[in-house]
C-alpha atoms as a PDB file:
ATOM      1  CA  UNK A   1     -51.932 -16.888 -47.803  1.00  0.00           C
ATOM      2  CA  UNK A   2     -50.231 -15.510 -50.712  1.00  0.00           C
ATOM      3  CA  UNK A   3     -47.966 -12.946 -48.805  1.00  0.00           C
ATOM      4  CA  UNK A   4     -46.596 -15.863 -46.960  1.00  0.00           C
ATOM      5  CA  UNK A   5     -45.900 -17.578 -49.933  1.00  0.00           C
ATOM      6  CA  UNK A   6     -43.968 -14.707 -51.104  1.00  0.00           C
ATOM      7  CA  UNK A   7     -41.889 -14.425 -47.938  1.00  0.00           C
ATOM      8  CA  UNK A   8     -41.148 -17.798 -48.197  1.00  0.00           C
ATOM      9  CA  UNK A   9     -39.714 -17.997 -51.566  1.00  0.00           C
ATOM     10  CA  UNK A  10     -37.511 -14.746 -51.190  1.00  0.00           C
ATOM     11  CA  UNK A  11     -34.025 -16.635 -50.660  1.00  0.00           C
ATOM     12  CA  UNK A  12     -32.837 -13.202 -49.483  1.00  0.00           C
ATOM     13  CA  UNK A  13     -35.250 -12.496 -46.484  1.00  0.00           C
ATOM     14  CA  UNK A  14     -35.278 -16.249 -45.206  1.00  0.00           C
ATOM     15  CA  UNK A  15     -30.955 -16.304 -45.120  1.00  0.00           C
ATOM     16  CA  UNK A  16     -31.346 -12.800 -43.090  1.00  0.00           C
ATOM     17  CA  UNK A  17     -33.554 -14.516 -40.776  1.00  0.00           C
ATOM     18  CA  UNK A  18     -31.515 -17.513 -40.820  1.00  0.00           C
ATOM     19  CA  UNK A  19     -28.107 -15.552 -40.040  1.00  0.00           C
ATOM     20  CA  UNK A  20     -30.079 -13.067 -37.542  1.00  0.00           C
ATOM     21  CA  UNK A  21     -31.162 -16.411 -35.703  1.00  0.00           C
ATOM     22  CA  UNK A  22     -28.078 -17.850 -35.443  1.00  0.00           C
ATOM     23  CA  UNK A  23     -26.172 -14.993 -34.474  1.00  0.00           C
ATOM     24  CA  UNK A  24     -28.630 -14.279 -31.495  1.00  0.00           C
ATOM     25  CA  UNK A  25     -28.594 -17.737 -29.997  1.00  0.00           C
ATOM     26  CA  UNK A  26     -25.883 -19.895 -31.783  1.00  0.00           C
ATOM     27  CA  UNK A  27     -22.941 -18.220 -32.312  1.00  0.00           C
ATOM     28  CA  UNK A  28     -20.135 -18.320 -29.613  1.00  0.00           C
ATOM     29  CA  UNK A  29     -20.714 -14.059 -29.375  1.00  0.00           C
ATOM     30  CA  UNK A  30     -24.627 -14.891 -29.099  1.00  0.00           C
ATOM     31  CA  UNK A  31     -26.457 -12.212 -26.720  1.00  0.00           C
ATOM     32  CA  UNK A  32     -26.345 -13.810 -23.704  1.00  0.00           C
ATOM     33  CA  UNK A  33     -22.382 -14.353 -23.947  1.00  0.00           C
ATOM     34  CA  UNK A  34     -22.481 -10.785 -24.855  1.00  0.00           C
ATOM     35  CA  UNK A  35     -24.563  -9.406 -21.198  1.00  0.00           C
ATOM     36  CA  UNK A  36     -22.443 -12.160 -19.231  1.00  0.00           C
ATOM     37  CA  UNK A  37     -19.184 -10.739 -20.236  1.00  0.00           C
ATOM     38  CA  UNK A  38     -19.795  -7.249 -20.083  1.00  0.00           C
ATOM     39  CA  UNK A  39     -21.351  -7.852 -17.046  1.00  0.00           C
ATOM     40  CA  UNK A  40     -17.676  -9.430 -15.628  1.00  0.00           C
ATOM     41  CA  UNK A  41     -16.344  -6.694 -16.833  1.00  0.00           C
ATOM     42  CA  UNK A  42     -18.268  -4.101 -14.556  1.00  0.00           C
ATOM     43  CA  UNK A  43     -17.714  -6.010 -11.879  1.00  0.00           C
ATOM     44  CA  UNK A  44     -13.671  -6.141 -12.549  1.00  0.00           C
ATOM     45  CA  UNK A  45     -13.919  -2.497 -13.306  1.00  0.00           C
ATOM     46  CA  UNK A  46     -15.566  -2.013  -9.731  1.00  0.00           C
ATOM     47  CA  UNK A  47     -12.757  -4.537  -8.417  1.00  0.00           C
ATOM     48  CA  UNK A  48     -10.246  -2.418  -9.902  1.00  0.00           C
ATOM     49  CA  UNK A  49     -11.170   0.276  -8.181  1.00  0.00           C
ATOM     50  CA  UNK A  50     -11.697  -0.760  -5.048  1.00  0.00           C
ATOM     51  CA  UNK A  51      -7.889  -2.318  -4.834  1.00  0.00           C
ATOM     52  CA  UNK A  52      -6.669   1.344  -6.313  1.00  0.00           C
ATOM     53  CA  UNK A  53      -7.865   2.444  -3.595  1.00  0.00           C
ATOM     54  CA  UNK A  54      -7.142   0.496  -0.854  1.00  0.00           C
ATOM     55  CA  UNK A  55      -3.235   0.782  -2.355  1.00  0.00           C
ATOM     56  CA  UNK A  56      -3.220   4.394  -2.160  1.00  0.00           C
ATOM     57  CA  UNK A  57      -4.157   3.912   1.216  1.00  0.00           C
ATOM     58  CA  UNK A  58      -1.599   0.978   2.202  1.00  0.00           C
ATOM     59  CA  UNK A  59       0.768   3.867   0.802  1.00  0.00           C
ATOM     60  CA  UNK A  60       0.342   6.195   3.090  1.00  0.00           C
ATOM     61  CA  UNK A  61      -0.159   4.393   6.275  1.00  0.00           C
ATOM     62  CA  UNK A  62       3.762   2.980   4.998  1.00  0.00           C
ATOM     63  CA  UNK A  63       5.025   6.340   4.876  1.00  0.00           C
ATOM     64  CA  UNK A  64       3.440   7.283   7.868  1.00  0.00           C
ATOM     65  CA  UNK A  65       4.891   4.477   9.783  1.00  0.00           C
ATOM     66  CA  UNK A  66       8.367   4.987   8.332  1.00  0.00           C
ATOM     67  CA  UNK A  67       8.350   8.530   8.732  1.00  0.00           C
ATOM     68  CA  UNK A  68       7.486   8.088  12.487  1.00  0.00           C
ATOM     69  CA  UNK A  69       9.264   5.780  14.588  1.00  0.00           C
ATOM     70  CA  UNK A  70       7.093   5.788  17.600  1.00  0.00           C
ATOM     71  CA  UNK A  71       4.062   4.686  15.767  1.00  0.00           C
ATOM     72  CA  UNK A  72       6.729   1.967  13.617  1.00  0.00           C
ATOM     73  CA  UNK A  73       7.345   0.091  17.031  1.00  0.00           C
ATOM     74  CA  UNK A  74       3.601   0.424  18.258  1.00  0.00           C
ATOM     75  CA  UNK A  75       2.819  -1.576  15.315  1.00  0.00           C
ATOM     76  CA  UNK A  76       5.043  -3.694  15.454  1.00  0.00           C
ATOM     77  CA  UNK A  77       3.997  -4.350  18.695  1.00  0.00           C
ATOM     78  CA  UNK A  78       0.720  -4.648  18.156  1.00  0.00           C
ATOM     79  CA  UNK A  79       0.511  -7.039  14.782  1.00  0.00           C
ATOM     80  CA  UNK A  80       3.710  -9.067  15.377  1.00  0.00           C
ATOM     81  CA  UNK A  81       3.860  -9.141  18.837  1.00  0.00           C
ATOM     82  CA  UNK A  82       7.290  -8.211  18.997  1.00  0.00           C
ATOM     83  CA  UNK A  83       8.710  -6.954  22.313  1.00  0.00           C
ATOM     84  CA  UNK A  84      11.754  -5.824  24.121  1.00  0.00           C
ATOM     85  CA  UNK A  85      14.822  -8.212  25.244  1.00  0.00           C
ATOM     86  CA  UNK A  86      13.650  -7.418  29.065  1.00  0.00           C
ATOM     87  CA  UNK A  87      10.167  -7.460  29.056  1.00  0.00           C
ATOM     88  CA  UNK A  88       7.821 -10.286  28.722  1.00  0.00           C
ATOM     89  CA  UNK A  89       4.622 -10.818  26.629  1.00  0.00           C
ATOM     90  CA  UNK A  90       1.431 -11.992  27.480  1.00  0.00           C
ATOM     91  CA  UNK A  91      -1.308 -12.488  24.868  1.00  0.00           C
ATOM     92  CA  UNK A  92      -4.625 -12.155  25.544  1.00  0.00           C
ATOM     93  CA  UNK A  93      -7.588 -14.037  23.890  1.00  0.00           C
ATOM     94  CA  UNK A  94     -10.688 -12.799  24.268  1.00  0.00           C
ATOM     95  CA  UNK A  95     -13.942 -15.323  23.571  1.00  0.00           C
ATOM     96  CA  UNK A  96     -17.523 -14.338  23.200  1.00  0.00           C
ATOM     97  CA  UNK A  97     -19.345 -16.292  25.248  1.00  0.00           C
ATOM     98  CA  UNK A  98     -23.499 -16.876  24.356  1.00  0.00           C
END
């Protein structure tokens, strides 16, 4: 009982605990603010990467098609349907049927 008492009354221990409490759960960096932002920030990191990447590739499929103009009006053909004065276009949908 008497070490208790002692812990008690020393003003320096109880503000520590006080101050380690409130940092842990209270304060607006508490822990869990702490895991749930580094936690976004993995995640943008990953993001970040992933869009690098898919640049580098939009890149060179551009200079690809610019750099051939065969494969320019195939794609053009294909994605916008874009076609010839003369010739006509037909579009077709396919369904999946159950």
């Amino acid at each position: 009982m008497e070490p208790i008492k002692k812990i008690i009354k020393n003003y320096y221990l109880m503000v520590g605990a006080f101050f380690l409490i409130w940092l842990t759960f209270f304060d607006s960096n508490d822990l869990y603010s702490q895991f749930s932002l580094a936690n976004k920030l993995n995640n943008l990191d990953a993001e970040k990467t992933y869009y690098l990447e898919k640049i580098d590739e939009v890149k060179e499929d551009r200079e690809e098609l610019l750099s051939n103009p065969g494969l320019l009006e195939k794609f053009a053909r294909e994605k916008y349907l874009m076609k010839k004065p003369t010739e006509d276009l037909y579009v077709v949908v396919e369904t999946k049927d159950n």
